[in-house]
Protein backbone atom coordinates (compact mmCIF):
# COMPACT_ATOMS: atom_id res chain seq x y z
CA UNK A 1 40.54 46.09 167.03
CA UNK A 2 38.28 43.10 167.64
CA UNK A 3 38.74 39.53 166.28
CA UNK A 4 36.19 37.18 165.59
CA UNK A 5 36.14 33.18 165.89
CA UNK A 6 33.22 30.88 164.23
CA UNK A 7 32.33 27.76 165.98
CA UNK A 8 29.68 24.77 165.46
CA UNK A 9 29.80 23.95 162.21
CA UNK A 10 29.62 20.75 160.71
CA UNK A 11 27.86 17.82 159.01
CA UNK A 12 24.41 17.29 159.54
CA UNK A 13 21.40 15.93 157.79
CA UNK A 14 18.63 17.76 155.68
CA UNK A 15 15.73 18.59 158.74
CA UNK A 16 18.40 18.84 161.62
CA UNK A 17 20.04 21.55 163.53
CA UNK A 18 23.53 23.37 164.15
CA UNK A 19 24.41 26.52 166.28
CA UNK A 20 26.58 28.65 165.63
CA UNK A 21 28.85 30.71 167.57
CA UNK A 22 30.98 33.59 167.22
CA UNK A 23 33.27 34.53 170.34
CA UNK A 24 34.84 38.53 169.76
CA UNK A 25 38.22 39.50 171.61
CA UNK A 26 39.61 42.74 171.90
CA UNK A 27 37.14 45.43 171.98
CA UNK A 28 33.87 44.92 173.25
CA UNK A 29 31.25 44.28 170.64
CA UNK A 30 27.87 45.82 172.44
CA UNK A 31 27.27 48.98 170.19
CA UNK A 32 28.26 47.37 167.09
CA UNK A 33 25.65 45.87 164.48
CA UNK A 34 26.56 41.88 164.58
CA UNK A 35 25.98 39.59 161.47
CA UNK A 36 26.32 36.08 159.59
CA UNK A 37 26.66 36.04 155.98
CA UNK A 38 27.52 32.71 154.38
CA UNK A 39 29.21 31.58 150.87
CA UNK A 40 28.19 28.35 149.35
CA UNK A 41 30.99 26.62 146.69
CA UNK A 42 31.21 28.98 143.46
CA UNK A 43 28.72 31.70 144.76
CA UNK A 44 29.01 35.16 145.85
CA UNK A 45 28.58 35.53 149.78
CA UNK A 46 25.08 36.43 151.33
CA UNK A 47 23.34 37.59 153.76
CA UNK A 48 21.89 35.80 156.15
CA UNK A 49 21.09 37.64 159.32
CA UNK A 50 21.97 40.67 161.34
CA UNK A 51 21.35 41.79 164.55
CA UNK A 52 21.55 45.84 166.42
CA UNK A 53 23.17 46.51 169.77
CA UNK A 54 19.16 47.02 170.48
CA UNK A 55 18.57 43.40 169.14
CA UNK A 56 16.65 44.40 166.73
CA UNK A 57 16.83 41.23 163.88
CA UNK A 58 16.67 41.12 159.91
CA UNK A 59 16.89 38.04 158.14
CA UNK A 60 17.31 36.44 154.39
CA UNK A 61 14.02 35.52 153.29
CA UNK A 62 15.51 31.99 152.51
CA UNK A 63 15.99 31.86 156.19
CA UNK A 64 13.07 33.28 158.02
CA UNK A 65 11.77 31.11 160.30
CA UNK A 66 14.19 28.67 160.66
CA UNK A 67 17.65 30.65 161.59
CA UNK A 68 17.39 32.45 164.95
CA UNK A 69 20.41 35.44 165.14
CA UNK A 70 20.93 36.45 168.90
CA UNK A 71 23.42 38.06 171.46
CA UNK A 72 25.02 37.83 174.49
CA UNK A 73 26.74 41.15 175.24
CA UNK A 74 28.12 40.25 178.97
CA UNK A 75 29.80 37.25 176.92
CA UNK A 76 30.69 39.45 173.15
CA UNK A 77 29.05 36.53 171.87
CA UNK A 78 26.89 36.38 169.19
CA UNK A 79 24.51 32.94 167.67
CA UNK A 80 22.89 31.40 165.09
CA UNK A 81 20.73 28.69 165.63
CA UNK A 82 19.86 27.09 162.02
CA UNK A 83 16.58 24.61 162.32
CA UNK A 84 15.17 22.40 159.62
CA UNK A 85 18.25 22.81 157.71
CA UNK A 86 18.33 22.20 153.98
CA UNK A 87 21.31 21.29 151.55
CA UNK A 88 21.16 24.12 149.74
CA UNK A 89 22.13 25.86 153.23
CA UNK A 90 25.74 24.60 152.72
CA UNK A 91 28.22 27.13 152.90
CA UNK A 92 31.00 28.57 154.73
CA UNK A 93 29.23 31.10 157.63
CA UNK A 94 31.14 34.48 158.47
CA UNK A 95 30.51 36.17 161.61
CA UNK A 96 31.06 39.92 160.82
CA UNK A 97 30.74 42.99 163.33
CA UNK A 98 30.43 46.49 161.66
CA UNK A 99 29.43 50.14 163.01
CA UNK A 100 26.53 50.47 160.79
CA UNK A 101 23.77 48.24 160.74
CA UNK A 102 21.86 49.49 157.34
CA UNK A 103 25.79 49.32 155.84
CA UNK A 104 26.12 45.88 157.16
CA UNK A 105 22.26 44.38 156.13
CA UNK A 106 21.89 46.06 152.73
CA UNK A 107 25.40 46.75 151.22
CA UNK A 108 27.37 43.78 153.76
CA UNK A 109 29.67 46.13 154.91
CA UNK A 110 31.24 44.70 158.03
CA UNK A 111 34.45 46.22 160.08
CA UNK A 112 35.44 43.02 160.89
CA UNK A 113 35.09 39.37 159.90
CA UNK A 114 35.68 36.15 160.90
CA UNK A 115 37.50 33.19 159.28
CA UNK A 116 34.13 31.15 158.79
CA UNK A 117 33.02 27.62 159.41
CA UNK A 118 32.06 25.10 157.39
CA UNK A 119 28.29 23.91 157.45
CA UNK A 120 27.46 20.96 155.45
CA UNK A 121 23.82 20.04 154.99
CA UNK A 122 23.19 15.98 153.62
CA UNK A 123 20.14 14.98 152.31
């Protein structure tokens, strides 16, 4: 059983930055395959980055470059720092843990997700 809790959202403006954070309780999260996928109003949710217990990293090409996905496995956290955000980056993020990373990155199959947080991008 782990649970998962989004923080850092918010309101910023086209060009600034946010980071995320998702804090997991209950079992530890260091062999699992860690994620963010996001859902914008009316849209099917998407990928947006993934990460391996080895840290290995795969991103959305609508993200590369700008979104850094990392881990802190002494603190079953894991990030997402978003740079040069853009409107169209508005969404509600989901952290998501799962046991398979190719499940997770190319089908979104996650064991567990979180409730989301809101990021709203201005311009």
């Amino acid at each position: 059983q782990v649970q998962l809790v989004e923080s850092g959202g918010g309101l910023v403006q086209a060009g600034g930055s946010l980071r995320l954070s998702c804090a997991a309780s209950g079992r530890t999260t260091s062999n699992y395959a860690m994620g963010w996928f996001r859902q914008a109003p009316e849209k099917e949710r998407e990928f947006v980055a993934t990460i391996s217990w080895s840290r290995a990293t795969n991103y959305a090409d609508s993200v590369k470059g700008r979104f850094t996905i990392s881990r802190d496995n002494a603190k079953n956290t894991v990030y997402l720092q978003m740079n040069s955000l853009k409107p169209e980056d508005t969404g509600v993020y989901y952290c998501v843990a799962a046991g398979s990373i190719v499940g997770l990155t190319t089908y979104g199959r996650g064991d567990y997700w979180g409730q989301g947080t809101q990021v709203t991008v201005s311009s």
